[in-house]
C-alpha atoms as a PDB file:
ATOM      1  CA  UNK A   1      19.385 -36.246  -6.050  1.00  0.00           C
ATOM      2  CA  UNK A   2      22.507 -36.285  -4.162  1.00  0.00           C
ATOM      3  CA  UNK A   3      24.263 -39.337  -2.234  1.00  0.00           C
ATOM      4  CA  UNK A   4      23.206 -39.415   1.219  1.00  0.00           C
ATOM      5  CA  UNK A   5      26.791 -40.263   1.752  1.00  0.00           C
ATOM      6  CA  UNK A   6      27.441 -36.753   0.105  1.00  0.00           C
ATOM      7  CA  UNK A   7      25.133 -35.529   1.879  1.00  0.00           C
ATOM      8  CA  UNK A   8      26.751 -37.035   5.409  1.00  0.00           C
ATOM      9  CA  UNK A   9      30.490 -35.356   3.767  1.00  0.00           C
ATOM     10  CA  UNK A  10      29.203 -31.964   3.605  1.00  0.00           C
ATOM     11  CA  UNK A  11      26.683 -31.793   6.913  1.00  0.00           C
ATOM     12  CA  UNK A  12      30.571 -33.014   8.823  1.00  0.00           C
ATOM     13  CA  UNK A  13      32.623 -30.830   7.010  1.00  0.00           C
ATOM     14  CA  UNK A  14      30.257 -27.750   7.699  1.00  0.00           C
ATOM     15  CA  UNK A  15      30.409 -28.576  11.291  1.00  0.00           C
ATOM     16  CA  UNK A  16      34.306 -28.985  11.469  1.00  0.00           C
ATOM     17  CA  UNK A  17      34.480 -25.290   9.290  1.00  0.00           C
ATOM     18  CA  UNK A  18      32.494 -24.104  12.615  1.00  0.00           C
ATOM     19  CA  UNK A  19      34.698 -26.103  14.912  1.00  0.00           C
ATOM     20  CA  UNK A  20      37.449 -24.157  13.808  1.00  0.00           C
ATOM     21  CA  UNK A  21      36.286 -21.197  13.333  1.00  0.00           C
ATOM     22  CA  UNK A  22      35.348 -20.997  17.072  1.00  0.00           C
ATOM     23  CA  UNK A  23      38.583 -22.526  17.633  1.00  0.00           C
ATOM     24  CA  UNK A  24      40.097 -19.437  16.146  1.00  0.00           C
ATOM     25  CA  UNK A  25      38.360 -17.395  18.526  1.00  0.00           C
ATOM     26  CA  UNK A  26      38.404 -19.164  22.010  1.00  0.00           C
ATOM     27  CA  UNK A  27      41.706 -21.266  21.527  1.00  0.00           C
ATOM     28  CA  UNK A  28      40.451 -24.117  23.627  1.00  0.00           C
ATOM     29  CA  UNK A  29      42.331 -27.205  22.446  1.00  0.00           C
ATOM     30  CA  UNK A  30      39.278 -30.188  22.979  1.00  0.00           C
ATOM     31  CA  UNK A  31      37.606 -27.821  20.547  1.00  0.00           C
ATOM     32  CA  UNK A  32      40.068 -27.945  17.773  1.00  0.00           C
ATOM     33  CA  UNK A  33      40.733 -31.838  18.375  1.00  0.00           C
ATOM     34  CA  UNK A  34      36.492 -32.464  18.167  1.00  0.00           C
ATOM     35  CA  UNK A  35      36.417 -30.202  14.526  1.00  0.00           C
ATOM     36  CA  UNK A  36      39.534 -32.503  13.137  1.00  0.00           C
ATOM     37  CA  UNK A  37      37.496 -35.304  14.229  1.00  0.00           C
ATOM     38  CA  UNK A  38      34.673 -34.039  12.901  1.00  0.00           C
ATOM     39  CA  UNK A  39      36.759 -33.355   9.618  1.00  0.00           C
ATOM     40  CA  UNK A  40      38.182 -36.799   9.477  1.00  0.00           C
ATOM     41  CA  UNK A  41      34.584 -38.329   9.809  1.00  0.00           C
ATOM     42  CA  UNK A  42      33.461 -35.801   6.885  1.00  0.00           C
ATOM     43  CA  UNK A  43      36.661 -37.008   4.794  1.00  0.00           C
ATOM     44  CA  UNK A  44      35.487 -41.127   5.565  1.00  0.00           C
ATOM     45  CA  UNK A  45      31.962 -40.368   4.276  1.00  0.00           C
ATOM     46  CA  UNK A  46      33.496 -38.317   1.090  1.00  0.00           C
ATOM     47  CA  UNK A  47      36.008 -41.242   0.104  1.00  0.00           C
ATOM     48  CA  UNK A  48      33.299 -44.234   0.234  1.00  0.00           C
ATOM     49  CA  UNK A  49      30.725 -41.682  -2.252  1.00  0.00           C
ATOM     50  CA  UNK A  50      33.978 -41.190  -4.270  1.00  0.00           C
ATOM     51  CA  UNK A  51      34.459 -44.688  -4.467  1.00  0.00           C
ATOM     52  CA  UNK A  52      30.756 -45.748  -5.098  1.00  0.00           C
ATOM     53  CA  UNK A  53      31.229 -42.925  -8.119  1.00  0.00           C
ATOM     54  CA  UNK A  54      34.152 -44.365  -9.575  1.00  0.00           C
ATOM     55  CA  UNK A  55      32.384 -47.784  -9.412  1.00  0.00           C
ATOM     56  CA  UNK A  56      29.241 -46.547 -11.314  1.00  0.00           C
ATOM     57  CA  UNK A  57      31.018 -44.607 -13.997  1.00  0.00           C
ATOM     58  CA  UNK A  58      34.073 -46.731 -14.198  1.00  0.00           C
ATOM     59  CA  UNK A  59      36.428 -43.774 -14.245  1.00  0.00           C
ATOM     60  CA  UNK A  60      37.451 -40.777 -11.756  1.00  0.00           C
ATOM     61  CA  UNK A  61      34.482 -39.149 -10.773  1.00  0.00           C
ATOM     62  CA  UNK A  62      35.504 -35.575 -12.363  1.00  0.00           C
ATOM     63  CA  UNK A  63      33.790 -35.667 -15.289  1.00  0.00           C
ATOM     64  CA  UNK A  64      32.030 -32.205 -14.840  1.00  0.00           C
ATOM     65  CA  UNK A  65      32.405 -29.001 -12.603  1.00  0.00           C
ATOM     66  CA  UNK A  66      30.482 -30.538  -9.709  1.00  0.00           C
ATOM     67  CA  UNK A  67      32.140 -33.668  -9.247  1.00  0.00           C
ATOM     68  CA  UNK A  68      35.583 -31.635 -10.110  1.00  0.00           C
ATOM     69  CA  UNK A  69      35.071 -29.616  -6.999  1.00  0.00           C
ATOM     70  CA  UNK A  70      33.838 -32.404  -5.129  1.00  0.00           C
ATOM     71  CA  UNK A  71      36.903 -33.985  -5.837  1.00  0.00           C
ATOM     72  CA  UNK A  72      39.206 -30.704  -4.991  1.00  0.00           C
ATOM     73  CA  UNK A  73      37.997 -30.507  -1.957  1.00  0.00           C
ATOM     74  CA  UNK A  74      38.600 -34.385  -0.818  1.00  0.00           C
ATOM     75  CA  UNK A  75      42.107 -33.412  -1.576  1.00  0.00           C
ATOM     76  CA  UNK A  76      42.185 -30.444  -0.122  1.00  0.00           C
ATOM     77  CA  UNK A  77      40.862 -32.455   3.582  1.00  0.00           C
ATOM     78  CA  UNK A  78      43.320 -35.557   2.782  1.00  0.00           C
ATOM     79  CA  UNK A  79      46.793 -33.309   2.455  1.00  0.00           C
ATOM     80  CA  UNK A  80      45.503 -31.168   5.594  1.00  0.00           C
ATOM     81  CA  UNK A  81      45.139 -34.676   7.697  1.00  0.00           C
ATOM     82  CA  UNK A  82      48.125 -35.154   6.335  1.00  0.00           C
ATOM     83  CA  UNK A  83      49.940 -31.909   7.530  1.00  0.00           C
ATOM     84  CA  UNK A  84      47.955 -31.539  10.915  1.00  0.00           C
ATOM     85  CA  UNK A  85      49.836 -35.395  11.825  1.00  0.00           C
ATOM     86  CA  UNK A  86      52.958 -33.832  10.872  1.00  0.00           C
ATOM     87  CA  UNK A  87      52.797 -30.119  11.550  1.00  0.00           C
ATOM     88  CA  UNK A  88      50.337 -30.359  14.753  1.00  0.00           C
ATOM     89  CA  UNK A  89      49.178 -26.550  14.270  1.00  0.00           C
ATOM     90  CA  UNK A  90      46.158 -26.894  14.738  1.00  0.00           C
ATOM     91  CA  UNK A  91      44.813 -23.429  13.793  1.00  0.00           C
ATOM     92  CA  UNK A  92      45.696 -24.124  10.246  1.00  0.00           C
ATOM     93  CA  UNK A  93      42.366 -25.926   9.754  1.00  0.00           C
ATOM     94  CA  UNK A  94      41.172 -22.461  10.397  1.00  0.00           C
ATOM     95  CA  UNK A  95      41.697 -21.715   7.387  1.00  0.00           C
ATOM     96  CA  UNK A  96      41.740 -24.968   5.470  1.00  0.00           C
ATOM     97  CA  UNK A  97      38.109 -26.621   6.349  1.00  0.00           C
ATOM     98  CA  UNK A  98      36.238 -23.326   5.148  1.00  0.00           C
ATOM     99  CA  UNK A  99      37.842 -23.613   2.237  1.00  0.00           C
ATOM    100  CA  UNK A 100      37.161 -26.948   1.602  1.00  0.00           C
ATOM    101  CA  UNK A 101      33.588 -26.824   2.779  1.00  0.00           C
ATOM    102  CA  UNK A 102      33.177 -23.669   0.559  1.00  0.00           C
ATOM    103  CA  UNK A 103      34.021 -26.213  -2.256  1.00  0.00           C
ATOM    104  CA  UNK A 104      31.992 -29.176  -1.300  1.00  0.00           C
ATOM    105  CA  UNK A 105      29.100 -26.052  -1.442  1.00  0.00           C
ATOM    106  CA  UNK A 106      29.451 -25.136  -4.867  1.00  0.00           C
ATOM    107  CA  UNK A 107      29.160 -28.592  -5.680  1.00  0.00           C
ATOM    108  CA  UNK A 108      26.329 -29.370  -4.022  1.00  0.00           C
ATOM    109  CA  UNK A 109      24.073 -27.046  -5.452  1.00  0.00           C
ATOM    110  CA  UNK A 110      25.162 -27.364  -9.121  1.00  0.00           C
ATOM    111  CA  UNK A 111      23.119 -30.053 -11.185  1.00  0.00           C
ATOM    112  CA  UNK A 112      24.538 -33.574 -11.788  1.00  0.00           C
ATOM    113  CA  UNK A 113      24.999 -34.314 -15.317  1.00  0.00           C
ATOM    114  CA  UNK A 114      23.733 -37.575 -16.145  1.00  0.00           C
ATOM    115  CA  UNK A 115      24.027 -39.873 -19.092  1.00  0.00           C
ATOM    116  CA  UNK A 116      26.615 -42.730 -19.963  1.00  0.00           C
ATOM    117  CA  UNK A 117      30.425 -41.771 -19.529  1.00  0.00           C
ATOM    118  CA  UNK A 118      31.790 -42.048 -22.972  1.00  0.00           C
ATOM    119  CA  UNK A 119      34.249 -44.831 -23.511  1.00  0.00           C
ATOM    120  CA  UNK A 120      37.318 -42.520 -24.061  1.00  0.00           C
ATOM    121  CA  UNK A 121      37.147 -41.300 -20.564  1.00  0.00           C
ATOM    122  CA  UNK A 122      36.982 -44.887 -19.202  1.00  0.00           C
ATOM    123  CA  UNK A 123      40.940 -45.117 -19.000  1.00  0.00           C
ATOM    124  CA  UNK A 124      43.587 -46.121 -16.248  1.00  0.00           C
ATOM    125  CA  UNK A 125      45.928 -43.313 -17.712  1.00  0.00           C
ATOM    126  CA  UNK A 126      42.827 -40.790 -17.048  1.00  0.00           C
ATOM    127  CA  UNK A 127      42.418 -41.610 -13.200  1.00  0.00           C
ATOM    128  CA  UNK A 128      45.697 -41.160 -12.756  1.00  0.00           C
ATOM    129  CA  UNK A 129      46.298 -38.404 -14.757  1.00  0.00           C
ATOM    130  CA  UNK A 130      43.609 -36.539 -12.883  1.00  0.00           C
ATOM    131  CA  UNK A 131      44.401 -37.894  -9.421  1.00  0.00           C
ATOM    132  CA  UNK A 132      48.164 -36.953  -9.367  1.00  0.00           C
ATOM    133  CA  UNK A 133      47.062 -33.551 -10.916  1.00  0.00           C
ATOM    134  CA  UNK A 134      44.122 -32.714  -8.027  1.00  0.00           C
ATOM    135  CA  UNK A 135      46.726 -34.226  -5.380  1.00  0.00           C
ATOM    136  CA  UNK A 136      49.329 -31.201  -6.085  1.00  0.00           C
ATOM    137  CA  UNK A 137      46.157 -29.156  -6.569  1.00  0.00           C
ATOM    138  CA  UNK A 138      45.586 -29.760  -2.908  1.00  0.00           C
ATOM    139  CA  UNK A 139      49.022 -29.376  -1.741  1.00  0.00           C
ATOM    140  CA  UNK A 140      49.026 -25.947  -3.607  1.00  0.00           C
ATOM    141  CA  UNK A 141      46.296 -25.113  -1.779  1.00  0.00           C
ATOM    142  CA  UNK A 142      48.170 -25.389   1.457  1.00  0.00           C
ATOM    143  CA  UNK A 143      50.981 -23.345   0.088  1.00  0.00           C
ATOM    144  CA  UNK A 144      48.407 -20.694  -0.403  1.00  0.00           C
ATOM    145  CA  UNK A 145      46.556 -20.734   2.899  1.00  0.00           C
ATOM    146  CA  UNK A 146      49.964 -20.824   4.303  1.00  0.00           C
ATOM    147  CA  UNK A 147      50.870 -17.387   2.537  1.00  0.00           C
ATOM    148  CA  UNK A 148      47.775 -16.119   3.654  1.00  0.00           C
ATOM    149  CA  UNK A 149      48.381 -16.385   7.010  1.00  0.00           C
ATOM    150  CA  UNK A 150      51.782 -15.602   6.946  1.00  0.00           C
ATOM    151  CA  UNK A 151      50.697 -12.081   5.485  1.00  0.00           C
ATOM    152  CA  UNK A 152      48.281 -11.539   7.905  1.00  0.00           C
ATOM    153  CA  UNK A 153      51.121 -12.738  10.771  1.00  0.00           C
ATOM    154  CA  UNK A 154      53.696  -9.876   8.827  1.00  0.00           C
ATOM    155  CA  UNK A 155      50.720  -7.711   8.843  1.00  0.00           C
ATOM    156  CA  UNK A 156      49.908  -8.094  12.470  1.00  0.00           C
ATOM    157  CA  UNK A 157      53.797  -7.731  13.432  1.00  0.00           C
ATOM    158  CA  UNK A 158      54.155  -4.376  11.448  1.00  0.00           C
ATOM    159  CA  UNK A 159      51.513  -2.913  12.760  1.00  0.00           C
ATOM    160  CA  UNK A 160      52.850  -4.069  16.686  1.00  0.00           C
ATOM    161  CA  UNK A 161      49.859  -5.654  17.201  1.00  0.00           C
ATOM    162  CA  UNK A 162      51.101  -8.658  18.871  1.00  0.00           C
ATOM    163  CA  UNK A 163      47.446  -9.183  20.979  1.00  0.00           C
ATOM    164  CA  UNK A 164      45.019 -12.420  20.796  1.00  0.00           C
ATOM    165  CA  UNK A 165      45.052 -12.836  17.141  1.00  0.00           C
ATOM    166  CA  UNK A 166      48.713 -12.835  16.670  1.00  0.00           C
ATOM    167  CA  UNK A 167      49.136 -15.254  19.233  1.00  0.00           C
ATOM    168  CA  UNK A 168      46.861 -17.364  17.460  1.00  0.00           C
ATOM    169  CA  UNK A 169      48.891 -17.613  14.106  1.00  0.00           C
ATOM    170  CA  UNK A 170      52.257 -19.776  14.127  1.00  0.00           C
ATOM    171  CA  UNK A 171      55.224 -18.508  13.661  1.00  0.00           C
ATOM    172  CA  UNK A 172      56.079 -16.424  10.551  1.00  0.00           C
ATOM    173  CA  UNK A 173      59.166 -19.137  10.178  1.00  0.00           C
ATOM    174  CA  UNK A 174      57.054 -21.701  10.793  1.00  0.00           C
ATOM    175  CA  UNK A 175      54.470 -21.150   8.036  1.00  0.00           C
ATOM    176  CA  UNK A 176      57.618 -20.422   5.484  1.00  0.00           C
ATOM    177  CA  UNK A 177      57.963 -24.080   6.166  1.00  0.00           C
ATOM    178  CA  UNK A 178      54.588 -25.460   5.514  1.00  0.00           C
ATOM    179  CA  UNK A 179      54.713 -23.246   2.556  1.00  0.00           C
ATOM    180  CA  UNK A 180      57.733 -24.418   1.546  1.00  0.00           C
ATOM    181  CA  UNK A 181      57.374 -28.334   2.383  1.00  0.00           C
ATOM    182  CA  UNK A 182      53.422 -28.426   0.207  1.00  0.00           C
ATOM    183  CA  UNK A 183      55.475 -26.562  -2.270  1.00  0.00           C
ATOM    184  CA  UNK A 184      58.005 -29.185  -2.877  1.00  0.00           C
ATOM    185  CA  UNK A 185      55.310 -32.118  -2.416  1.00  0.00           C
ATOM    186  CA  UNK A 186      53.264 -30.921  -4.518  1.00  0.00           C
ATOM    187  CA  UNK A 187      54.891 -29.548  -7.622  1.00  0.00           C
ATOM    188  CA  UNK A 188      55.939 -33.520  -8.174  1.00  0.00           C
ATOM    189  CA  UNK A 189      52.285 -34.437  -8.311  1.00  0.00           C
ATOM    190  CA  UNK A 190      51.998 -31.803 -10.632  1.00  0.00           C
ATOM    191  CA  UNK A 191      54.481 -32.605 -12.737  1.00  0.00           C
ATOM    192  CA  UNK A 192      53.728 -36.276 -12.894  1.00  0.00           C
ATOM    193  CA  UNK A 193      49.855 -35.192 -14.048  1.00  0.00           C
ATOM    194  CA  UNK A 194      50.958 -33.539 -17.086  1.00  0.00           C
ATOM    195  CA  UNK A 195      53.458 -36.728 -18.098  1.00  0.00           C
ATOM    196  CA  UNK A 196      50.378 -38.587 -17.074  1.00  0.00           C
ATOM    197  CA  UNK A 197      47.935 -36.749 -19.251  1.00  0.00           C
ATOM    198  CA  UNK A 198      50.318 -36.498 -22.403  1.00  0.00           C
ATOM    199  CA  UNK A 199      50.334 -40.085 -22.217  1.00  0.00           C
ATOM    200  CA  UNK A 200      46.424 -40.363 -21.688  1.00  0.00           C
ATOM    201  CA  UNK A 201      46.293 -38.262 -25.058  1.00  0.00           C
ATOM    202  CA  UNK A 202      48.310 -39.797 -26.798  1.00  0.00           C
ATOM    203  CA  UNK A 203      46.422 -43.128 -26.336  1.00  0.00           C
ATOM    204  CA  UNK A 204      43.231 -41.609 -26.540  1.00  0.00           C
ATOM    205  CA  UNK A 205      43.819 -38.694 -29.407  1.00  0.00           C
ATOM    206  CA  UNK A 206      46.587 -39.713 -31.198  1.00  0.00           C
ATOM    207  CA  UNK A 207      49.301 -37.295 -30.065  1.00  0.00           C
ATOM    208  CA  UNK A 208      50.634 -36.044 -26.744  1.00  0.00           C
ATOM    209  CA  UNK A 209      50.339 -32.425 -27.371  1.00  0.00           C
ATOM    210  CA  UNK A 210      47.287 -30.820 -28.989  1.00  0.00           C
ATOM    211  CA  UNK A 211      47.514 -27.684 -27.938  1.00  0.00           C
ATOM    212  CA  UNK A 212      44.252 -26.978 -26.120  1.00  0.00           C
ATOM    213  CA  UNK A 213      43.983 -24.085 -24.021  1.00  0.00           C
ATOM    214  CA  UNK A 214      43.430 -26.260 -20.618  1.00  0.00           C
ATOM    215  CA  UNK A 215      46.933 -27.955 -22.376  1.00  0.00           C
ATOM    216  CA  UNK A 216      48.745 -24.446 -22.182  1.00  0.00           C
ATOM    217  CA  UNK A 217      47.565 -23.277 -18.977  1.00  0.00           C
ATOM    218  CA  UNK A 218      48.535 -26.288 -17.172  1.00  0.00           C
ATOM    219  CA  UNK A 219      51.908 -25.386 -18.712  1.00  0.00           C
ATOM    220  CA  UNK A 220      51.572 -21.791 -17.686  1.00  0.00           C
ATOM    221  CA  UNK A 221      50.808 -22.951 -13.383  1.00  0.00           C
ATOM    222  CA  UNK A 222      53.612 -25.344 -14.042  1.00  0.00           C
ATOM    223  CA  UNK A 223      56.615 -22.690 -15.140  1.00  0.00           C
ATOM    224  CA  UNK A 224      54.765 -19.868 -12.226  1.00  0.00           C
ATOM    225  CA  UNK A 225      55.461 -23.158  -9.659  1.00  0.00           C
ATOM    226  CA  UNK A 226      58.826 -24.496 -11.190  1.00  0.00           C
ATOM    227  CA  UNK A 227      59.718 -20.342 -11.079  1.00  0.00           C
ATOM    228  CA  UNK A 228      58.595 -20.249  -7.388  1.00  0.00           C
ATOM    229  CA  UNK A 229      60.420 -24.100  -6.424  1.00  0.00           C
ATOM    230  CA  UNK A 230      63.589 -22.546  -8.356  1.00  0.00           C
ATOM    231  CA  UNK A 231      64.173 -18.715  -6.565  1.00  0.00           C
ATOM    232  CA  UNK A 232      63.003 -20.797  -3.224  1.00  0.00           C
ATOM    233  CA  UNK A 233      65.589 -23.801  -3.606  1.00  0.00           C
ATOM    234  CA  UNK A 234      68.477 -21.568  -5.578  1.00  0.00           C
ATOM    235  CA  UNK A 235      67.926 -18.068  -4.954  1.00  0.00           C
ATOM    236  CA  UNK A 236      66.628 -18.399  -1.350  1.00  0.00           C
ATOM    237  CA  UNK A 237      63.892 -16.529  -1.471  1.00  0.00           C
ATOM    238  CA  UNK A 238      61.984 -16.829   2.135  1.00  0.00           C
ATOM    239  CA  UNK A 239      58.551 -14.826   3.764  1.00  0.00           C
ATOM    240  CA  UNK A 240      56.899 -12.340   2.034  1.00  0.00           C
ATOM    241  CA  UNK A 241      57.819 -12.493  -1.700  1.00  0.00           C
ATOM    242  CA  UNK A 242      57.711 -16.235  -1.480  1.00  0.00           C
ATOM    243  CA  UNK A 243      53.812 -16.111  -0.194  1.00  0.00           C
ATOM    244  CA  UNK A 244      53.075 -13.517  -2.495  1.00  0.00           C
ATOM    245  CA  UNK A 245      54.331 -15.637  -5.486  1.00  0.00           C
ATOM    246  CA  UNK A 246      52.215 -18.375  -4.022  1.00  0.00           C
ATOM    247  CA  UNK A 247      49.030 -16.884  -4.133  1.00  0.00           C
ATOM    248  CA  UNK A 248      49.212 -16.031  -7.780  1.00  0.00           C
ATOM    249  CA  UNK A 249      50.416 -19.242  -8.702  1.00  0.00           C
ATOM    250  CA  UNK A 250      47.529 -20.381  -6.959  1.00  0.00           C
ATOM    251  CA  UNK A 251      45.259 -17.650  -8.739  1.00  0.00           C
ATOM    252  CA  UNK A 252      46.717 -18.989 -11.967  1.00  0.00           C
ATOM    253  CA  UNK A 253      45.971 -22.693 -10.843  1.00  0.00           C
ATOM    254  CA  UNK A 254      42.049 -21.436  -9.996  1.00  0.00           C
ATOM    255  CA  UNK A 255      41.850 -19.952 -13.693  1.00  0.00           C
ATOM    256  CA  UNK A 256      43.226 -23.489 -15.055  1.00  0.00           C
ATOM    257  CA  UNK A 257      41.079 -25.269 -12.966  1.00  0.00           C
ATOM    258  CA  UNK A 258      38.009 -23.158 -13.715  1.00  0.00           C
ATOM    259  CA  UNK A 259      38.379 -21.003 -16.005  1.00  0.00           C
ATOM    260  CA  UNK A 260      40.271 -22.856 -19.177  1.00  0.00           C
ATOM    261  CA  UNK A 261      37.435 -25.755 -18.344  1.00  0.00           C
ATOM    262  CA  UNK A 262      34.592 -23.472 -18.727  1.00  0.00           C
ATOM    263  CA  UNK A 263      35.155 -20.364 -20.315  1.00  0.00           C
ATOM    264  CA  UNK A 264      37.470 -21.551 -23.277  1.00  0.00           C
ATOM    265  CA  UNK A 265      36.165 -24.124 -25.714  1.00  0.00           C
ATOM    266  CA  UNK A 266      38.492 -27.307 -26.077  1.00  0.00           C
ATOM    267  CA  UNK A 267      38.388 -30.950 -25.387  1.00  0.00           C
ATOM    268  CA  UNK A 268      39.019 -29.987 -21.801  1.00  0.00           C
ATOM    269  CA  UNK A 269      35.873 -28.001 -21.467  1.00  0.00           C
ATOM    270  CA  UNK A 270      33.589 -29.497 -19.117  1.00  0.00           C
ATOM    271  CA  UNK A 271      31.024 -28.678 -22.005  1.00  0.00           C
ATOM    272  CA  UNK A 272      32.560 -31.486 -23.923  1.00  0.00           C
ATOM    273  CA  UNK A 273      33.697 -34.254 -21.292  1.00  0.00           C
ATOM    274  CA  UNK A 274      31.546 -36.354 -19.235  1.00  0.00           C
ATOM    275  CA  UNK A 275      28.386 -38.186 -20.223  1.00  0.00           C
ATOM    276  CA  UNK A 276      26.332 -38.076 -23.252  1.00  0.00           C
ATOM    277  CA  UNK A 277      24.864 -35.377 -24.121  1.00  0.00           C
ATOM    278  CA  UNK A 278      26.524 -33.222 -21.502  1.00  0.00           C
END
């Protein structure tokens, strides 16, 4: 049975998805401001039943694929609060809440794994290994709703259709910069979870390197992202090949995420981490 304070995350985050979404249609500012609101209520309720999870399994509260995409999304919400304070475009959680809410959906219909949490994941180095990781997770996911829109802003412009939904996008300069600014936030974060989780390993398995296939695809979205920070911050690559590249990092990221945790066996496999028996 879920939290009712999971429960209380998802009922507000559904509501600011269709906030938005009507904000993307009728542009009326109160109705943008009640959906962040809305949002920010959402993202209270989801920390305290993140917190009451950490407190009842004594480590981060991603254990499986449910809580992993609980946890995803949570990120996801905190970096847009983040980026609405200092961006102020407001259509951006347009496309970010859905998203998000999309997340906290999968998650709530997928079956909690119960059990007790083995000892090896009760570790200091593991919460932060996977918090730093899902942080950059989230600003990568800005980075790729920021291409996204930017295409759809080129696509609009091309095609000299410059009526009601173009004027609803920013700028196409503008969303370079978000694109640009999560990129360079969050490929630290990323960075530092690797570091973090070589050091986790090596405490917990005996060496910082074992070669596990979650192990080289986290290695694989970092070189796509440290490719993408390097032609953006050297080569000066701007607008279209720059969103482009971010949406298959991001694809990339998605197949780490989900796919080297499900599909291929390992220690990372959410068949083999979490509680018990799971």
């Amino acid at each position: 049975m879920h939290s009712p304070w999971f429960f209380l995350a998802l009922v507000f985050d559904l509501l600011a998805t269709g906030g938005y979404i009507v904000y993307l249609v009728n542009q009326e500012k109160w109705v943008s401001r009640t959906s962040c609101l809305l949002l920010f209520v959402g993202f209270i309720f989801h920390t305290i039943f993140l917190c009451r999870q950490y407190v009842l399994l004594g480590t981060a509260p991603v254990l499986d694929l449910k809580s992993a995409f609980s946890f995803f999304s949570w990120c996801i919400i905190l970096v847009f609060l983040i980026f609405h304070l200092k961006f102020k475009i407001m259509v951006l959680g347009s496309f970010v809440a859905p998203f998000a809410a999309f997340l906290m959906i999968i998650s709530s219909v997928m079956p909690w794994t119960t059990g007790p949490v083995k000892p090896i994941f009760k570790s200091i180095w593991l919460t932060v290994h996977v918090s730093t990781i899902f942080l950059g997770n989230g600003l990568f996911a800005i980075t790729f709703v920021a291409a996204v829109m930017y295409l759809i802003q080129e696509h609009q412009i091309k095609r000299k259709r410059l009526g009601s939904f173009y004027s609803r996008l920013p700028s196409l300069a503008t969303l370079d910069s978000i694109n640009h600014y999560a990129l360079l936030c969050g490929f630290p974060f990323l960075t530092l979870g690797m570091i973090t989780g070589s050091i986790y390993a090596q405490i917990a398995l005996g060496s910082y390197w074992q070669w596990d296939p979650k192990e080289v695809w986290s290695l694989v979205t970092w070189l796509f992202y440290a490719a993408l920070l390097h032609e953006r911050l050297t080569v000066g690559w701007r607008g279209r090949r720059a969103a482009l590249l971010s949406i298959l990092c991001f694809c990339i990221l998605l197949f780490t995420f989900v796919g080297a945790s499900l599909w291929v066996k390992g220690y990372h496999s959410f068949s083999t981490l979490g509680t018990g028996g799971a």
